[in-house]
Protein backbone atom coordinates (compact mmCIF):
# COMPACT_ATOMS: atom_id res chain seq x y z
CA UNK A 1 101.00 92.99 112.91
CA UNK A 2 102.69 94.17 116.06
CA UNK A 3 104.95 91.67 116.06
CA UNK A 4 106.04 92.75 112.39
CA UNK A 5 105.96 96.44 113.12
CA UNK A 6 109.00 95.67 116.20
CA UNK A 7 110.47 93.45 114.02
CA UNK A 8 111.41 96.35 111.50
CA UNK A 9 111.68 99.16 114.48
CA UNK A 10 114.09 97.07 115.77
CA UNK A 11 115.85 95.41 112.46
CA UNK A 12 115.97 97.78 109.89
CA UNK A 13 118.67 100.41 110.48
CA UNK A 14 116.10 103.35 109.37
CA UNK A 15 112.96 104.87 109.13
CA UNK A 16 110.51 102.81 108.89
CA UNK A 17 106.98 104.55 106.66
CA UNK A 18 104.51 102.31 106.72
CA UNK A 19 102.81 102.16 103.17
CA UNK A 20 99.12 103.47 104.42
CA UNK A 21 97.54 101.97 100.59
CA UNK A 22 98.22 98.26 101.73
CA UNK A 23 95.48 98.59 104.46
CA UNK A 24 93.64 102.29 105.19
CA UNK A 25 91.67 101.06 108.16
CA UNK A 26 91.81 103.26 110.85
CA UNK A 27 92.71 99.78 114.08
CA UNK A 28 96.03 99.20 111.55
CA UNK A 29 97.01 102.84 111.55
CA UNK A 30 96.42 102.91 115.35
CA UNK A 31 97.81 99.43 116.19
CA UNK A 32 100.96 100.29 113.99
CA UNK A 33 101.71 103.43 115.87
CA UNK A 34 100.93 101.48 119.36
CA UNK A 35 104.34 99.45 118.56
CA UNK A 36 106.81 101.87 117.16
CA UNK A 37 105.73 103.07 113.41
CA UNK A 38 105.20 106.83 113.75
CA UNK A 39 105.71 108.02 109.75
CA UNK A 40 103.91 107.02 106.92
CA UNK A 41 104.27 107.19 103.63
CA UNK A 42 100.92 108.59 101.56
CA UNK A 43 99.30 108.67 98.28
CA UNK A 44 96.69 111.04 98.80
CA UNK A 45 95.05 113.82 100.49
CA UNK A 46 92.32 111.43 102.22
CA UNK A 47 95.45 109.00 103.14
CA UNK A 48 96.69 112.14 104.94
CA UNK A 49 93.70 113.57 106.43
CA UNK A 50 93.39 109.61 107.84
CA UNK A 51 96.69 109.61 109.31
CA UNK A 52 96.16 113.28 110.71
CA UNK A 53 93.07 111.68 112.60
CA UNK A 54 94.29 108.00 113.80
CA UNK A 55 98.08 109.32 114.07
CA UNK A 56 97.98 112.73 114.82
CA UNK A 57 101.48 114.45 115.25
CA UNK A 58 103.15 111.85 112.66
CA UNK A 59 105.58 112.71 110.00
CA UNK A 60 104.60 112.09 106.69
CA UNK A 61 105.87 111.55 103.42
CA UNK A 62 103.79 112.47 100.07
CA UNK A 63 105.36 109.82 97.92
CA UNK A 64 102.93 109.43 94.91
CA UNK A 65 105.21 110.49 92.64
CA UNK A 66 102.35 112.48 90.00
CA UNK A 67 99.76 114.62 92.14
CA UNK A 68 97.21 117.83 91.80
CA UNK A 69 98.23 121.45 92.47
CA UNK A 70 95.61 121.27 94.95
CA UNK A 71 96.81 118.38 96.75
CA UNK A 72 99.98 119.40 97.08
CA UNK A 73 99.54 122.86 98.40
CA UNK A 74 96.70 121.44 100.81
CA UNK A 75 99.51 118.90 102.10
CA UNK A 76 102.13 121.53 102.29
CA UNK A 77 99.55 124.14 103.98
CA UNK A 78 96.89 122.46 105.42
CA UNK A 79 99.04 119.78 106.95
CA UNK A 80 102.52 120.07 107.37
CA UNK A 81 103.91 117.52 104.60
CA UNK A 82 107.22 118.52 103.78
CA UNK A 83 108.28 115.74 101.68
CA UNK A 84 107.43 114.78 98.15
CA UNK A 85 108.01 112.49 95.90
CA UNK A 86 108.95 113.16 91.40
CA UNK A 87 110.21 111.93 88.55
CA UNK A 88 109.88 114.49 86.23
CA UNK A 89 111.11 118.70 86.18
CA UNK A 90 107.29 119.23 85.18
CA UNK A 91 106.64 117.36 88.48
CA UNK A 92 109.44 119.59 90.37
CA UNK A 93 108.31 122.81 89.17
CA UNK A 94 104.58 122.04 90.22
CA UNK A 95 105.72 120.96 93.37
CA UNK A 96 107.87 124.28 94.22
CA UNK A 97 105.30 125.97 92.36
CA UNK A 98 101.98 124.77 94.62
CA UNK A 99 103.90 125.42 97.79
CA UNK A 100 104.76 129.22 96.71
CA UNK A 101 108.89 128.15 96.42
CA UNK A 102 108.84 126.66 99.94
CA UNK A 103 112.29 126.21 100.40
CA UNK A 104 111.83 123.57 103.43
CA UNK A 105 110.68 121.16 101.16
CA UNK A 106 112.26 117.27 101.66
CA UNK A 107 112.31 116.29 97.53
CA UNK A 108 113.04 112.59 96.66
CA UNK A 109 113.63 111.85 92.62
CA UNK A 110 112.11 108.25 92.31
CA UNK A 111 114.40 106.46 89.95
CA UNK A 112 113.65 103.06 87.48
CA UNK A 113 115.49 100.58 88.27
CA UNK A 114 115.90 97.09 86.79
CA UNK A 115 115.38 94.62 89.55
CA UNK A 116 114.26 90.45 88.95
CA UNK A 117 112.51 88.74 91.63
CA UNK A 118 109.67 90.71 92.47
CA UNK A 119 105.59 89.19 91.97
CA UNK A 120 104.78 92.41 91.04
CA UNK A 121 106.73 94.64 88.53
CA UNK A 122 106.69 98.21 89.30
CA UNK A 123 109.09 99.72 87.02
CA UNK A 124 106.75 100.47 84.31
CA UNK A 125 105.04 103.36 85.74
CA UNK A 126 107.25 105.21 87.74
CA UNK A 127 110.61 106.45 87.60
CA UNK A 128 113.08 108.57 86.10
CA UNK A 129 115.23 106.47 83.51
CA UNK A 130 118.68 106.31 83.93
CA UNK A 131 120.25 108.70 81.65
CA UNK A 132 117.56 111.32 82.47
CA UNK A 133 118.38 110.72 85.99
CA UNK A 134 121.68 113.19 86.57
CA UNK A 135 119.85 116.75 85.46
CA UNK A 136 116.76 115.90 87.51
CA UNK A 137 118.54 115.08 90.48
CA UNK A 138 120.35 117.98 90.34
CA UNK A 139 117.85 120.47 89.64
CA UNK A 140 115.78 118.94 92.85
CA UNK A 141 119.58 119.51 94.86
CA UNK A 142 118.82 123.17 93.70
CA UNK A 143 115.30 123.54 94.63
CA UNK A 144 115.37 122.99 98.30
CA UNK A 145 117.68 124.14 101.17
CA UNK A 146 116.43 121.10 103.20
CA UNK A 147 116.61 117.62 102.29
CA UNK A 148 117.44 116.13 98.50
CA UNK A 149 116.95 112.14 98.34
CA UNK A 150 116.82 109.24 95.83
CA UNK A 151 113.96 106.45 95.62
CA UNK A 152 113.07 103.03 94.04
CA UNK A 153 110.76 100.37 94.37
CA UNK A 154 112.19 97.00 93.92
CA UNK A 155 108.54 95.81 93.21
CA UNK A 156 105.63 93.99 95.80
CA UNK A 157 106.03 90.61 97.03
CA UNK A 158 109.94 90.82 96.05
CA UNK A 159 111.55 87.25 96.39
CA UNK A 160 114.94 88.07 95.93
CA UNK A 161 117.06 89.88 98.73
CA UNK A 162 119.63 91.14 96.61
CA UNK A 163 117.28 93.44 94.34
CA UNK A 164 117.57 95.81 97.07
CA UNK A 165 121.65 95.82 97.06
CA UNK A 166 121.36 95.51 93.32
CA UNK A 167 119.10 98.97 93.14
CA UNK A 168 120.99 100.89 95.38
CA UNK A 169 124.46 100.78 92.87
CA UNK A 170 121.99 101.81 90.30
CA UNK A 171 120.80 104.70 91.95
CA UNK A 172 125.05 105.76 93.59
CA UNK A 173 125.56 105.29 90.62
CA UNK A 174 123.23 108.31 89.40
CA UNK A 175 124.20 110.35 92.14
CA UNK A 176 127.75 110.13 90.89
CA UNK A 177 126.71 111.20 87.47
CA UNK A 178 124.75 114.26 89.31
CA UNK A 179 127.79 115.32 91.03
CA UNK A 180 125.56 115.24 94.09
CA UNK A 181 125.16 113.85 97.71
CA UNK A 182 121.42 112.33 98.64
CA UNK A 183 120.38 113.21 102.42
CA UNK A 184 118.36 110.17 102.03
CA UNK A 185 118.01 107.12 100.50
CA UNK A 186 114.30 105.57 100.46
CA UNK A 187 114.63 101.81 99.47
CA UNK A 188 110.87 101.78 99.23
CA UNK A 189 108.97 98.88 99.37
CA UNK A 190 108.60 95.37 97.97
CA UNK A 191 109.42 93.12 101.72
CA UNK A 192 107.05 90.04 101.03
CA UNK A 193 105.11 88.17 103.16
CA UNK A 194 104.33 83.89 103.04
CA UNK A 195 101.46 82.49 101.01
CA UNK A 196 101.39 78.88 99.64
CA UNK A 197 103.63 78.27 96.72
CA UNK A 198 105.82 81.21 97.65
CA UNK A 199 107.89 81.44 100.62
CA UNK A 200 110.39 83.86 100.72
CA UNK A 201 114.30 84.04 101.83
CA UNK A 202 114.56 85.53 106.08
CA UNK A 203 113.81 89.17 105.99
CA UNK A 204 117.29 89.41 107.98
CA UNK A 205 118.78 88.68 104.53
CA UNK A 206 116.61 91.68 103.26
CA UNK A 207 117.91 94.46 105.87
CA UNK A 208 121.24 92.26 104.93
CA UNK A 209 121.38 93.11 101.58
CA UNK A 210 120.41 97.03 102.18
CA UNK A 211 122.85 97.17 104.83
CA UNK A 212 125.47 96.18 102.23
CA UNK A 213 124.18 98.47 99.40
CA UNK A 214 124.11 101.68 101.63
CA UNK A 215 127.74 100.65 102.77
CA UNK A 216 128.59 101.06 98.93
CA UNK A 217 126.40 103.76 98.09
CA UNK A 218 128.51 107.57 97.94
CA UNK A 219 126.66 109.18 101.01
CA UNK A 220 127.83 111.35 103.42
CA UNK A 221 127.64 110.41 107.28
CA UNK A 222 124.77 112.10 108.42
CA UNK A 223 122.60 110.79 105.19
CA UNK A 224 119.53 109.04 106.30
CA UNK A 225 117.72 105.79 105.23
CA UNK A 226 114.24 105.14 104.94
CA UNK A 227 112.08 102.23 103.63
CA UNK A 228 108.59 101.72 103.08
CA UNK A 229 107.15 98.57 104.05
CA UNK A 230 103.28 97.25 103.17
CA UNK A 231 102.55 94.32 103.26
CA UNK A 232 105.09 92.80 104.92
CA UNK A 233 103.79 95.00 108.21
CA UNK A 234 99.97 94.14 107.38
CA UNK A 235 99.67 90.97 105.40
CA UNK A 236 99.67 88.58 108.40
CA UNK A 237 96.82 90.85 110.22
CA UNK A 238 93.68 89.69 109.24
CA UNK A 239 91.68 87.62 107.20
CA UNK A 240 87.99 85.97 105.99
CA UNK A 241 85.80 83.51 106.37
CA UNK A 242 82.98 83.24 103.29
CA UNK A 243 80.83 80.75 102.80
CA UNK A 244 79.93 78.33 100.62
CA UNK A 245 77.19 78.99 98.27
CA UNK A 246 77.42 76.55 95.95
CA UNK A 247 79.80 73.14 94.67
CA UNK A 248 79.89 72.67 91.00
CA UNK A 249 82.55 70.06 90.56
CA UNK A 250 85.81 71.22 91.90
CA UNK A 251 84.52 75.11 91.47
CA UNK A 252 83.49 76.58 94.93
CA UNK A 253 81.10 79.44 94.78
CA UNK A 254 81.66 82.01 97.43
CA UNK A 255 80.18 84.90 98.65
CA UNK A 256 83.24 87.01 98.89
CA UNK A 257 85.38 87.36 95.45
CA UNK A 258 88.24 89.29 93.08
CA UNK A 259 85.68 92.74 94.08
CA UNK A 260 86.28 91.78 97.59
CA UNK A 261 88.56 90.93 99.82
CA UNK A 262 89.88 88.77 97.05
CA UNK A 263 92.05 90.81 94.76
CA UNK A 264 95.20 89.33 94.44
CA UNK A 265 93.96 85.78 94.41
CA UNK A 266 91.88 86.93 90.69
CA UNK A 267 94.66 88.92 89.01
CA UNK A 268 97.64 87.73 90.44
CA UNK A 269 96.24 84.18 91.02
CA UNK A 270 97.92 84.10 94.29
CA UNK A 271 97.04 80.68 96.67
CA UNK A 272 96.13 81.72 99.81
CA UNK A 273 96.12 79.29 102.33
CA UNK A 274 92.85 78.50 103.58
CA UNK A 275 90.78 76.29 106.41
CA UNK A 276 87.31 74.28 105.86
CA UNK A 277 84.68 74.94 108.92
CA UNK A 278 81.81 73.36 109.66
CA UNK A 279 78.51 74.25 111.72
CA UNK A 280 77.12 71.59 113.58
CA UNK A 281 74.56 72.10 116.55
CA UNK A 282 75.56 75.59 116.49
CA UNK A 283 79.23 75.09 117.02
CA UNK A 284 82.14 75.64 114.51
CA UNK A 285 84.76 73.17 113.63
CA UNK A 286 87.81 72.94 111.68
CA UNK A 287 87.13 70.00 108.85
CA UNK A 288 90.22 68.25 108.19
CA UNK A 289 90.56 64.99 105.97
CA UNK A 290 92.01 64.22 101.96
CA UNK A 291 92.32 67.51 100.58
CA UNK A 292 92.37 68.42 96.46
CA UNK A 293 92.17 71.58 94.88
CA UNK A 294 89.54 73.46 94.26
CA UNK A 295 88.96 76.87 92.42
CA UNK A 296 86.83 79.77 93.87
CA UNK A 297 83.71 82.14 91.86
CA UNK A 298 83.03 85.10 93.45
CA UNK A 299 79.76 86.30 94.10
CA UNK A 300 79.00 88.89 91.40
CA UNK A 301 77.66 88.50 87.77
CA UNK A 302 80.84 89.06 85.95
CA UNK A 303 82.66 86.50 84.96
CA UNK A 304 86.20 87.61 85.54
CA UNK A 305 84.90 87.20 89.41
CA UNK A 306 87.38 84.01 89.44
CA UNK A 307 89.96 83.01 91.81
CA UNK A 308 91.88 79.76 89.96
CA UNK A 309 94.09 78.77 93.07
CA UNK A 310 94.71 76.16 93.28
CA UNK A 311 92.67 76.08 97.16
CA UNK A 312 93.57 72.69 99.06
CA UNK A 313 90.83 71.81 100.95
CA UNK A 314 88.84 68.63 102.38
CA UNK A 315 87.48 66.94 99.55
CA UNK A 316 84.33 66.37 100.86
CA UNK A 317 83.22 70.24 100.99
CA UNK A 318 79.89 71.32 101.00
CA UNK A 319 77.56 73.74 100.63
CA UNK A 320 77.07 75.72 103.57
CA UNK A 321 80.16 75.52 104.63
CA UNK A 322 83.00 78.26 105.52
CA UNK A 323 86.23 78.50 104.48
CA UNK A 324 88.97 80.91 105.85
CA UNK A 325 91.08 82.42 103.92
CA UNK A 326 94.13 83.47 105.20
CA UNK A 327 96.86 86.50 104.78
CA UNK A 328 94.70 89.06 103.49
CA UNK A 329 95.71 92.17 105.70
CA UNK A 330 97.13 93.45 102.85
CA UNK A 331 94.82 94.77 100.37
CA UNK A 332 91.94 92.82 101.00
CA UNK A 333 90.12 95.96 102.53
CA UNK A 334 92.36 98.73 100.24
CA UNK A 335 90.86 96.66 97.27
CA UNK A 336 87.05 95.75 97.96
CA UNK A 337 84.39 97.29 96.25
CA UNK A 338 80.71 97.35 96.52
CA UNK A 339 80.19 95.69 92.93
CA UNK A 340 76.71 94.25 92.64
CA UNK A 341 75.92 95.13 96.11
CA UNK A 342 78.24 92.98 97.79
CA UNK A 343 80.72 93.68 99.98
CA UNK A 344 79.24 93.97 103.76
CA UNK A 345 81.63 92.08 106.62
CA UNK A 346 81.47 91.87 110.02
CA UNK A 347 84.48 92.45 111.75
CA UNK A 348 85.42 90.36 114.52
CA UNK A 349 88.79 90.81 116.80
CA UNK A 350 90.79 87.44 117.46
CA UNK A 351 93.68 86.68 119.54
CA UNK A 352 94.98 83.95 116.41
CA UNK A 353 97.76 83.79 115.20
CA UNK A 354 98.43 84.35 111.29
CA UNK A 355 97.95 80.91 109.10
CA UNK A 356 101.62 81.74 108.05
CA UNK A 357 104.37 84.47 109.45
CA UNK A 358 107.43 85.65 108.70
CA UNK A 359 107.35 86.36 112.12
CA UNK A 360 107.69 82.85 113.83
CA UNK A 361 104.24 83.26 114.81
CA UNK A 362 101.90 79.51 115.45
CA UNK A 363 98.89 79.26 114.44
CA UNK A 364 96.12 78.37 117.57
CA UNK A 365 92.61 78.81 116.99
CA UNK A 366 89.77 79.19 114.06
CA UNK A 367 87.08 82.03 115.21
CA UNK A 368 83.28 81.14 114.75
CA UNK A 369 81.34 82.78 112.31
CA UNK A 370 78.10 84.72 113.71
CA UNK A 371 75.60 85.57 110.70
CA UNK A 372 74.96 82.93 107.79
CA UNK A 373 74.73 85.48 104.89
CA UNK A 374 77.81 87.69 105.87
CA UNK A 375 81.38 87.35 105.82
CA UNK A 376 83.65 87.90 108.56
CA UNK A 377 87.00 89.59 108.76
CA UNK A 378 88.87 88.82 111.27
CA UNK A 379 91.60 90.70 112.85
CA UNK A 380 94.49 88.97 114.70
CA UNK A 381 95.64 90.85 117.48
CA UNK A 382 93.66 94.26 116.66
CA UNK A 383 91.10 96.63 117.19
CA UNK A 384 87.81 96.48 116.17
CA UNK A 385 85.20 98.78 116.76
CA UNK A 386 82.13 95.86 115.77
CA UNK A 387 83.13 93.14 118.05
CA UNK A 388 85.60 92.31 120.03
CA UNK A 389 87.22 88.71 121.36
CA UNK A 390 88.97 88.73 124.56
């Protein structure tokens, strides 16, 4: 995570807002701000009172682009957020409204865009459509004396460089139509990390292709750029070992699952790579030997608890054994819940490396599980305030 935090501090020609609902825990925040990422882009009021506590003194950007009365004016007031996020006028009039026609407010008009190549579409949700695009923009140019900007998202775990470039001629393209100069252009999120079965293009060809698009775009000089990277700063940061509860066949019953840690590997029946240890005489091993795939059951009653995979492990697993799972900084913790009563971790700190970086980051050691019925998180290169490995 630090090394992917001074990779964009140092690559991306920007501001860099780290996406704070990829990982909420208090050691990213801090670790994060440790190696260069100071603003953050937030969701919520409880995402802002977290950064006010972990990162006090850093900007931040309100970029949910539908929220409360309430939470804007306690932003505005209570905290010091000056710039928000919209896509509609009714959005735009309860944002001037809720901060009694502040007229220091940062706006940014959030704009659809079509862009291929992305594991995740986000275009449904979010974003003023094209032809609706002009009037908006303009009336948000009329609202503020301070800064008027344009954003996207590309979409998460985005495999294609280009959407970026792509995106950004879309949304000059809108300005144009508005008759209007942006102060900033937010290219959002979407940078992907490396799991099994998708490894993406350099993330040089990424700041590459935005370099290229903001070349194009009709700006003025002193117009800034800002992105807002998740998982690409967080997805290398941690992840779990679970154990084994039970072999039927080539299913794997774990005690972690898709209410978990395990999210992404249920609904978007993402691989992650993954290590077989073994306990013998109280020591830990890596198993190695002919692997085959296996699928993984979660540990609650409901059957949509199910992570397909395919997971390559040893073919020889057992119960009682661990397996790690790898590249779950990102929304592992964001996403677990306490379903059924499971959920509890104990979180160990590790000097590993990742099982996978975009970061050219090696792999070097497998950290020993402590308690037989819990999981354990582990954090490469991070805080923890249960345990720490020196």
């Amino acid at each position: 995570m630090a090394a992917a935090a001074r990779w964009f501090q140092t690559n991306f020609r920007g501001d860099v807002f780290y996406a704070v609902k990829a990982n909420p825990s208090p050691w990213v925040i801090e670790t994060l701000v440790a190696n260069g990422v100071t603003s953050f882009d937030v969701a919520s009021i409880p995402e802002i009172e977290l950064i006010a506590q972990h990162a006090p003194g850093s900007r931040m950007a309100f970029m949910h682009p539908v929220k409360s009365r309430a939470a804007i004016s306690a932003a505005y007031f209570d905290h010091g957020v000056r710039t928000f996020a919209l896509d509609t006028h009714e959005e735009l009039a309860k944002i001037v409204e809720a901060t009694s026609e502040a007229k220091d407010l940062n706006l940014i008009v959030r704009l659809a865009v079509a862009a291929e190549g992305a594991a995740y579409s986000l275009s449904g949700k979010f974003g003023v459509d094209a032809h609706e695009a002009p009037a908006l923009l303009l009336a948000a140019r009329r609202a503020t004396q301070d800064l008027m900007g344009v954003s996207f998202h590309v979409g998460s775990q985005c495999m294609r460089p280009t959407a970026y470039q792509a995106a950004m001629t879309q949304a000059s393209r809108a300005l144009v139509r508005a008759g209007v100069f942006a102060d900033v252009v937010d290219v959002g999120g979407g940078f992907p990390s490396v799991y099994p079965g998708m490894v993406p293009p350099a993330l040089a060809d990424y700041v590459d292709s935005i370099d290229r698009g903001f070349a194009e775009m009709m700006v003025h000089e002193t117009t800034e750029l800002w992105c807002e990277p998740g998982r690409a700063l967080v997805a290398e940061g941690s992840s779990i070992i679970t154990k084994v509860e039970l072999r039927k066949g080539e299913a794997l019953y774990l005690n972690d699952g898709s209410y978990g840690s395990l999210f992404d590997a249920a609904h978007a029946k993402w691989p992650f790579p993954v290590k077989l240890l073994r306990t013998e005489g109280g020591e830990a091993r890596e198993v190695e030997g002919n692997l085959k795939p296996f699928k993984f059951w979660g540990p609650t009653c409901d059957s949509l608890d199910h992570m397909p995979g395919p997971f390559w492990l040893p073919e020889d697993v057992r119960e009682g054994d661990y397996i790690e799972i790898g590249m779950l900084g990102a929304y592992g913790v964001a996403m677990n819940t306490r379903f059924n009563g499971f959920g509890d971790a104990e979180i160990a700190e590790t000097r590993d490396a990742p099982m996978a970086s975009m970061f050219g980051l090696a792999r070097r050691s497998i950290p020993l599980p402590k308690q037989e019925n819990q999981n354990v998180v582990k954090l490469s290169r991070a805080r923890s305030k249960k345990r720490r490995r020196k």
